[in-house]
Protein backbone atom coordinates (compact mmCIF):
# COMPACT_ATOMS: atom_id res chain seq x y z
CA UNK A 1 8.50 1.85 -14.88
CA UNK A 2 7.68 4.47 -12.15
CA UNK A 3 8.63 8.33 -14.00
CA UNK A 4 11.69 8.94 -11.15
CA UNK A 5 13.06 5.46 -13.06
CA UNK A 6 13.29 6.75 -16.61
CA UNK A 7 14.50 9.91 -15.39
CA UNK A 8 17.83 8.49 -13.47
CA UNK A 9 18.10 5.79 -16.67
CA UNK A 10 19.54 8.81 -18.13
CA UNK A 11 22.65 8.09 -15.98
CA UNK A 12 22.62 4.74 -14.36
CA UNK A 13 25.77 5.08 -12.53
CA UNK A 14 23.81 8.01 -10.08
CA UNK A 15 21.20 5.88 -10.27
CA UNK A 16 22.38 2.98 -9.21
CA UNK A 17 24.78 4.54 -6.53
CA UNK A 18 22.14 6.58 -4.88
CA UNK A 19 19.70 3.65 -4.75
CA UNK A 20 22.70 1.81 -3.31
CA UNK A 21 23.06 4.55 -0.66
CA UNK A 22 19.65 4.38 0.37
CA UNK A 23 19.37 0.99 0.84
CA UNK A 24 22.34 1.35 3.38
CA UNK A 25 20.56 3.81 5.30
CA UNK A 26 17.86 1.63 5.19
CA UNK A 27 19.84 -1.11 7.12
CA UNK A 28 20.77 1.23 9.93
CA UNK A 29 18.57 0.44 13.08
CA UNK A 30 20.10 2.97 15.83
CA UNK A 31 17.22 5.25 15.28
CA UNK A 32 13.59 4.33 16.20
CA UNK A 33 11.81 3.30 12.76
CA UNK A 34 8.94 5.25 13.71
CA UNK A 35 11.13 8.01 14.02
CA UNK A 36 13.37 7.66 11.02
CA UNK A 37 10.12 8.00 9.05
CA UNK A 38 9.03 10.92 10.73
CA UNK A 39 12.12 13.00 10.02
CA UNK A 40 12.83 11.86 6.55
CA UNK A 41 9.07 12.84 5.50
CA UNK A 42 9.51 16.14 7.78
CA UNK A 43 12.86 17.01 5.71
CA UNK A 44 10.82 16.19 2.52
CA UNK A 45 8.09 18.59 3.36
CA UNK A 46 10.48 21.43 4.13
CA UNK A 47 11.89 20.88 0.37
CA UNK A 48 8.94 20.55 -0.54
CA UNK A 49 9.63 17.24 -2.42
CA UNK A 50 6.37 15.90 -3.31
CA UNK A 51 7.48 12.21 -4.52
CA UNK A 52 9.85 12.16 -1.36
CA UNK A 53 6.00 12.76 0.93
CA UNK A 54 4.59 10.10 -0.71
CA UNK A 55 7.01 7.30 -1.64
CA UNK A 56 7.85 7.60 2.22
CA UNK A 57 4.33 7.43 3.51
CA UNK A 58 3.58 4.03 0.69
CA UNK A 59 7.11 2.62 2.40
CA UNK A 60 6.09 3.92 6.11
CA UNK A 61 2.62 1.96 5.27
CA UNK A 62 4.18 -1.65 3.95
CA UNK A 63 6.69 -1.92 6.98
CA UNK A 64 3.64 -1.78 9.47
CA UNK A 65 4.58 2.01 11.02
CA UNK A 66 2.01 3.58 12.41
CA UNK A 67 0.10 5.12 9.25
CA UNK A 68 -2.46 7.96 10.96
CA UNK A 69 1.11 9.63 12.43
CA UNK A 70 2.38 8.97 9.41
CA UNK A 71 0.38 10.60 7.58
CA UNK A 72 0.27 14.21 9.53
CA UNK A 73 3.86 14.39 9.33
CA UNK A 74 3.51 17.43 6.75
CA UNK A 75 1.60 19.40 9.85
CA UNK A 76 3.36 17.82 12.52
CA UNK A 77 3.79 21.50 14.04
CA UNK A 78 -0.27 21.84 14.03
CA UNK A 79 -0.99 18.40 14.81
CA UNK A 80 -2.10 16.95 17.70
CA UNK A 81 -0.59 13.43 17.18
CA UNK A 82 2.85 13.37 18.31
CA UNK A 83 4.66 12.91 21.72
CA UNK A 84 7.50 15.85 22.69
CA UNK A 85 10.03 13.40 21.43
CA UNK A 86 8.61 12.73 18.05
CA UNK A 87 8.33 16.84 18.01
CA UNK A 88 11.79 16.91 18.17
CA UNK A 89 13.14 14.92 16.14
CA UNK A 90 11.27 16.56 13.38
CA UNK A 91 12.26 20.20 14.26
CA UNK A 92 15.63 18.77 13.83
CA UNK A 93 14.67 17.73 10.61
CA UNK A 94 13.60 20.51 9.30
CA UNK A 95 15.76 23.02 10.69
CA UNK A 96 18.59 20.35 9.14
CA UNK A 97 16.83 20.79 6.10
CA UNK A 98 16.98 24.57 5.76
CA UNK A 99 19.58 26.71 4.34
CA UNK A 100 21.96 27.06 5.98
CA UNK A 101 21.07 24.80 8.18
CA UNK A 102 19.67 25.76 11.67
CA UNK A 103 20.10 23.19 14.00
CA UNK A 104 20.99 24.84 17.57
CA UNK A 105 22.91 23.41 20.65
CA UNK A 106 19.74 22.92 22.33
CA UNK A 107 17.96 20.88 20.52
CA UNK A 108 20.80 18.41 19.56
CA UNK A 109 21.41 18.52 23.18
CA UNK A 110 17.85 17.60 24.32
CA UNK A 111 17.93 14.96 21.89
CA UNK A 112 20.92 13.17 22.59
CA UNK A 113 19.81 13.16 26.18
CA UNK A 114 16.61 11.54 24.62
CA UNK A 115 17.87 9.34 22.17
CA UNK A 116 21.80 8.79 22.44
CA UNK A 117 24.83 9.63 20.35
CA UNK A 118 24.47 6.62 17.55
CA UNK A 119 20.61 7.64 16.92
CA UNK A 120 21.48 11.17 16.86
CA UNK A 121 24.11 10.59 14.73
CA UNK A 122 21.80 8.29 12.46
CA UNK A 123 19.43 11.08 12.58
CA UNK A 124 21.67 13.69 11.13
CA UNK A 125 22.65 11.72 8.66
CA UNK A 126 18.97 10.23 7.17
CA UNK A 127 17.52 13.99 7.23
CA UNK A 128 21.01 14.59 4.88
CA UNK A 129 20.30 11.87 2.88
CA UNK A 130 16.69 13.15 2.24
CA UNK A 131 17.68 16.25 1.23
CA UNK A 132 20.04 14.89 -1.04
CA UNK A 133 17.21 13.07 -2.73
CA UNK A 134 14.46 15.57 -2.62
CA UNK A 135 16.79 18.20 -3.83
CA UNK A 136 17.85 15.81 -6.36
CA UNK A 137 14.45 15.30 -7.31
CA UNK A 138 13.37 18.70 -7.39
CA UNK A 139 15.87 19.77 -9.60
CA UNK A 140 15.38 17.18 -12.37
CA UNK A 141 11.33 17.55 -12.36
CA UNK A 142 10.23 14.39 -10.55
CA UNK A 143 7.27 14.50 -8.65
CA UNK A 144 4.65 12.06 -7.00
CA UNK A 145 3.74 9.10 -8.28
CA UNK A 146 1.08 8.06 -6.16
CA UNK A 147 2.61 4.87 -4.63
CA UNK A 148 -0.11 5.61 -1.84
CA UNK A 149 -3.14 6.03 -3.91
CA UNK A 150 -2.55 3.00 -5.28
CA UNK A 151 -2.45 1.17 -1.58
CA UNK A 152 -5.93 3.20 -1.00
CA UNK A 153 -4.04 4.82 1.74
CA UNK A 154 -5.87 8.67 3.15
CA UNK A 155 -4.18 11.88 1.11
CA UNK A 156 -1.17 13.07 3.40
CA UNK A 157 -2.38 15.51 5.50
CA UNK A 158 -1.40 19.29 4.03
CA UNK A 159 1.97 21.46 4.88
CA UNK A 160 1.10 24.02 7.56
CA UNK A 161 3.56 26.34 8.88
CA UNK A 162 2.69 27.65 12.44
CA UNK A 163 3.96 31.52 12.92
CA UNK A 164 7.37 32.16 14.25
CA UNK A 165 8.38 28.67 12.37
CA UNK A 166 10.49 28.81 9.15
């Protein structure tokens, strides 16, 4: 029994709820995939929730998204990997993710020029979901698990924070 598990035992009802919860968001499908992966791991890295980073990347890797993006999600600002778009959408995440948040005009703006009111929508609502979980998770101690490890899948790439971000 994975260690997040026997944590949440402690009261099933919040367990069973918020695994409830995130298997509806899992259903939504406004939002590219590729996408939804990169700004729930970018929200996780701004928490700093280490089992978040790597249950994500292990689920990212067994529904056939592209792994090597994947995987520099936590340096997506230094990374040379990822189109404009993809940029976006995880500055939204993390300024989402900060408190208070920091989401401007702009940027929602650009991106539901890019992407279109449902996926924006969707997107607001995943990165909030993430930080539930990852604050969640935090808070009561529960940290990585290595789901990827055990797939043999590269260490996530490290957290960089390029100057003038948050």
């Amino acid at each position: 029994m994975p260690d997040s598990i026997g944590v949440m035992w402690h009261n099933t009802a919040v367990m069973k709820d918020a695994m409830g919860i995130g298997r509806k968001v899992d259903g939504w499908h406004e939002l590219d995939p590729n996408l939804s992966s990169y700004a729930g791991m970018a929200s996780a890295a701004t928490i700093g929730c280490s089992f978040c980073l790597d249950f994500n990347y292990y689920m990212a890797h067994n529904q056939g998204l592209d792994e090597a993006k994947v995987r520099e999600v936590p340096r997506w600002r230094t990374s040379t990997v990822f189109t404009p778009l993809e940029r976006r959408v995880m500055e939204y995440a993390e300024a989402a993710s900060q408190t208070p948040p920091a989401v401007t005009d702009e940027l929602s703006d650009a991106l539901l020029s890019e992407i279109g009111p449902a996926a924006l929508v969707e997107l607001a609502a995943r990165v909030a979901f993430m930080n539930m979980t990852a604050r969640m998770n935090i808070a009561l101690g529960i940290r990585s698990e290595g789901f990827a490890d055990a797939c043999g899948l590269a260490p996530l790439a490290e957290r960089t924070v390029a100057s003038g971000a948050a």
